[in-house]
N, C-alpha and C. Protein backbone atom coordinates (compact mmCIF):
# COMPACT_ATOMS: atom_id res chain seq x y z
N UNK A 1 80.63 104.94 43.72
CA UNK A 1 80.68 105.69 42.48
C UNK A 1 82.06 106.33 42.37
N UNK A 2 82.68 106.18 41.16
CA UNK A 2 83.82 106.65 41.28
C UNK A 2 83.37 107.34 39.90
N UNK A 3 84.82 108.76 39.47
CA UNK A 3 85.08 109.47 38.58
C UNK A 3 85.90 109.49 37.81
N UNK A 4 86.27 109.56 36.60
CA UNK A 4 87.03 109.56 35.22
C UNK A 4 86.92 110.83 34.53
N UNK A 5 88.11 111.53 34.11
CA UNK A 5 88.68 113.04 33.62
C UNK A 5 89.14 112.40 32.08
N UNK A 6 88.31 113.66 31.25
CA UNK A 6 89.23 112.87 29.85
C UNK A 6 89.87 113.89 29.75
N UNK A 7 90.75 113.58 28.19
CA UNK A 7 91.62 114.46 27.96
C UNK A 7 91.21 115.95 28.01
N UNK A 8 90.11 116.74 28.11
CA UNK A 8 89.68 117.97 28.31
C UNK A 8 89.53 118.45 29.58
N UNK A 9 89.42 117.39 30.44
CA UNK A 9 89.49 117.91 31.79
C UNK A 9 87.73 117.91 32.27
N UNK A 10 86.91 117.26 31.36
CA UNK A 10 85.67 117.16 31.77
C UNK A 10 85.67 115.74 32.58
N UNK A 11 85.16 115.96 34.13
CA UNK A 11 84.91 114.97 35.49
C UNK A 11 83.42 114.46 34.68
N UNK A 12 83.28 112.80 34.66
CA UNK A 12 82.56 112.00 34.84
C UNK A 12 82.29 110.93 35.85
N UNK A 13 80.92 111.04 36.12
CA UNK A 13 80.79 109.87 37.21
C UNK A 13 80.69 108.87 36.55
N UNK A 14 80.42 107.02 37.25
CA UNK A 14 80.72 106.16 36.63
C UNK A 14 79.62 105.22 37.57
N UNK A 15 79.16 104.46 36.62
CA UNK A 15 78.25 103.56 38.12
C UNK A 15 78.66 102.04 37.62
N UNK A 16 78.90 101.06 37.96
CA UNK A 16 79.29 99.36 37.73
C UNK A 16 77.50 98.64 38.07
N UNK A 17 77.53 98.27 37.18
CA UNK A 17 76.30 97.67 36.34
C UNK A 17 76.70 95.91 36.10
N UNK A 18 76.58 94.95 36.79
CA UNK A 18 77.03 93.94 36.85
C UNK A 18 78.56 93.68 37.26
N UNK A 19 78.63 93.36 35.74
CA UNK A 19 80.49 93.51 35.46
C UNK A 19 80.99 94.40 34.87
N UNK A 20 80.25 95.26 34.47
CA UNK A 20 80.31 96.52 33.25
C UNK A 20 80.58 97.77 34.20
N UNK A 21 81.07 98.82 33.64
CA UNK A 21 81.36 100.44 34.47
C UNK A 21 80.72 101.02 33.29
N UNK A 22 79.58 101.84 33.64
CA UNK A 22 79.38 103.32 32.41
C UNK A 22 79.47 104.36 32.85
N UNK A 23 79.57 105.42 31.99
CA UNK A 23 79.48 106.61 32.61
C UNK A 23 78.22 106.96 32.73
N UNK A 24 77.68 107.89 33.70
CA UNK A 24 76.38 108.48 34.05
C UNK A 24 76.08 109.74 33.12
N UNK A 25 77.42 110.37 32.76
CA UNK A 25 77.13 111.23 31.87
C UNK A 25 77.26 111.48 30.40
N UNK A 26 76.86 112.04 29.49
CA UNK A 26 77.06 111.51 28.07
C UNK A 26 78.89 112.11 27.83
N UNK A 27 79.38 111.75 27.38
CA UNK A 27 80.78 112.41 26.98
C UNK A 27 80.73 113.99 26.05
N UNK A 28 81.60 114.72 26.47
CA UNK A 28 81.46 115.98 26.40
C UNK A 28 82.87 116.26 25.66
N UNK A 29 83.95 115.30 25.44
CA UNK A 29 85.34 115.66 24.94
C UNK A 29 85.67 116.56 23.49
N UNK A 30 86.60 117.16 23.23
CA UNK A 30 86.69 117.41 21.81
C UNK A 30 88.22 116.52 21.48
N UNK A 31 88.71 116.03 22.18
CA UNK A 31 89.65 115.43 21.43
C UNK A 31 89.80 114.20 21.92
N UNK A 32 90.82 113.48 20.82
CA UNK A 32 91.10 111.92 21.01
C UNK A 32 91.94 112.17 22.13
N UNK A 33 91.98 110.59 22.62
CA UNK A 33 92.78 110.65 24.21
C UNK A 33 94.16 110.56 23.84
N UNK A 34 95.04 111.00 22.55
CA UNK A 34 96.22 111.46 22.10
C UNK A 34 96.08 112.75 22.32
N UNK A 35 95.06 113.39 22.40
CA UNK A 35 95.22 115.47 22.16
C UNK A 35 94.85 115.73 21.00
N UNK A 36 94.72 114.84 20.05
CA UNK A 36 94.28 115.57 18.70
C UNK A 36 92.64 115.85 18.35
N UNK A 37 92.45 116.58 18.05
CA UNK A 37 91.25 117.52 17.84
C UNK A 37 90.31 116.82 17.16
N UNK A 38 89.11 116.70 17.71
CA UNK A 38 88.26 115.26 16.94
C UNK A 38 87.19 117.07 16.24
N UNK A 39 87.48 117.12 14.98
CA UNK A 39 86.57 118.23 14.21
C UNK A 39 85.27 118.41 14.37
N UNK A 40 85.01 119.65 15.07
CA UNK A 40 83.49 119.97 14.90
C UNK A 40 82.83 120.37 13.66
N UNK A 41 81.90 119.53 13.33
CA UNK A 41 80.81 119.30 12.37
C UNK A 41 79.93 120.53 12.57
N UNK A 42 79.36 121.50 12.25
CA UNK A 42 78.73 122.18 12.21
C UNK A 42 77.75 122.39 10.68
N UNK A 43 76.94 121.59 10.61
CA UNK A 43 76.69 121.22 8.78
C UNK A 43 75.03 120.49 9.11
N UNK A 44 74.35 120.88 8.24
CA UNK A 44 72.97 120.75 8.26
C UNK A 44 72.98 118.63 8.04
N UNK A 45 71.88 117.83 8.55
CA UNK A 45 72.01 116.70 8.90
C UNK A 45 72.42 116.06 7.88
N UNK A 46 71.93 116.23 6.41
CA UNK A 46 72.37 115.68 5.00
C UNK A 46 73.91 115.38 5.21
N UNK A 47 74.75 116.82 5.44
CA UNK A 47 75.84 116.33 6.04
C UNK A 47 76.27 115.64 6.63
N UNK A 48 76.02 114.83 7.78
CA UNK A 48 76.56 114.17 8.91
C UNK A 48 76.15 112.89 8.01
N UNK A 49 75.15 112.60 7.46
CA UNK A 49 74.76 110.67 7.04
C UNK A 49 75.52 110.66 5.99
N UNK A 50 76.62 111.51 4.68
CA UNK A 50 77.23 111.50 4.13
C UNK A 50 78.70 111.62 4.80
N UNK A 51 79.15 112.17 6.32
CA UNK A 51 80.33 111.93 6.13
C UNK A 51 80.97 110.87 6.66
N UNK A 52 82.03 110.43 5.94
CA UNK A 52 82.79 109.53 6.08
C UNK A 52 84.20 109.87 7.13
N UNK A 53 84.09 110.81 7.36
CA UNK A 53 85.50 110.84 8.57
C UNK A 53 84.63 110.95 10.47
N UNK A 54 85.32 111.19 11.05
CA UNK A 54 84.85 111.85 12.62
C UNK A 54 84.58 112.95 12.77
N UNK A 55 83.64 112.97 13.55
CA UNK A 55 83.12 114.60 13.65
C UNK A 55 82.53 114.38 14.96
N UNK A 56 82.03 115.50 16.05
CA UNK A 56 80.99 115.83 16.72
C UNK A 56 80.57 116.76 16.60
N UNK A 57 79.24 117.37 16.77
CA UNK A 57 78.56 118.35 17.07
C UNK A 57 78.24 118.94 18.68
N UNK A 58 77.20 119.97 18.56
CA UNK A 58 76.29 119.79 20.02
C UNK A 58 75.18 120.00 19.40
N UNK A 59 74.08 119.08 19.97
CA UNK A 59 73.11 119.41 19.81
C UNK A 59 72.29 120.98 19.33
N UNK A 60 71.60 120.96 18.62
CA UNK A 60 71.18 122.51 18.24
C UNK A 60 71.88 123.89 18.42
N UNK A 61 73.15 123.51 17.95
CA UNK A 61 74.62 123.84 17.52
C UNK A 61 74.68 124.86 19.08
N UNK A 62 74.40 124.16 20.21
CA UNK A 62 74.56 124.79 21.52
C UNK A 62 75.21 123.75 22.08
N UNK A 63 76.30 124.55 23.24
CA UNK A 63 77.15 123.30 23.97
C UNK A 63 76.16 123.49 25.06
N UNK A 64 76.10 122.04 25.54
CA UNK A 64 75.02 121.80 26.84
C UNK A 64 75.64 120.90 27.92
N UNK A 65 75.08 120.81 28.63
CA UNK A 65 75.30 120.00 30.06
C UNK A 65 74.77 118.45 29.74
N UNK A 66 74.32 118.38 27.91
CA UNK A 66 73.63 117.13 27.71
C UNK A 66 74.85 116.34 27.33
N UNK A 67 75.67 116.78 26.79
CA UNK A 67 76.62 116.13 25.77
C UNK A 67 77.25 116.21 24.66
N UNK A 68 77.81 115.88 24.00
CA UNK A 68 78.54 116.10 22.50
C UNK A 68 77.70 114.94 21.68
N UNK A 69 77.18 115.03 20.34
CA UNK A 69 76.86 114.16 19.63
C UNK A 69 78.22 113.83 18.77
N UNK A 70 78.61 112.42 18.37
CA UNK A 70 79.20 112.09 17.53
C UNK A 70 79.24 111.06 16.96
N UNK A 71 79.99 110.87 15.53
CA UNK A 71 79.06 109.95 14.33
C UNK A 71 80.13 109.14 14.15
């Protein structure tokens, strides 16, 4: 098992699945792997199936140990 740091500095483990590598954990980043700021969505769900740019949330607008949702 090896580990991968994204641009935020959040450590993921990684497990190889055939020929494939995933991560074990859901991704937690706020920005693109340039540094630029991927916008938090904070907007009732109507919102999110109407927008047309990038966004993430967290789940039940709490940051968790689960992950970042993004659309």
């Amino acid at each position: 098992m090896e580990t991968i740091k994204d641009i935020d500095g959040n450590v993921y483990h990684t497990i190889a699945i055939g020929t494939q590598v995933w991560l074990i954990e859901n991704l937690k980043t706020t920005k693109y792997n340039d540094g630029t700021e991927i916008p938090l969505i904070s907007a009732p769900a109507e919102v999110w199936y109407a927008l047309n740019s990038p966004g993430y949330c967290w789940y039940d607008d709490k940051k968790t140990n689960t992950g970042a949702l993004y659309n």
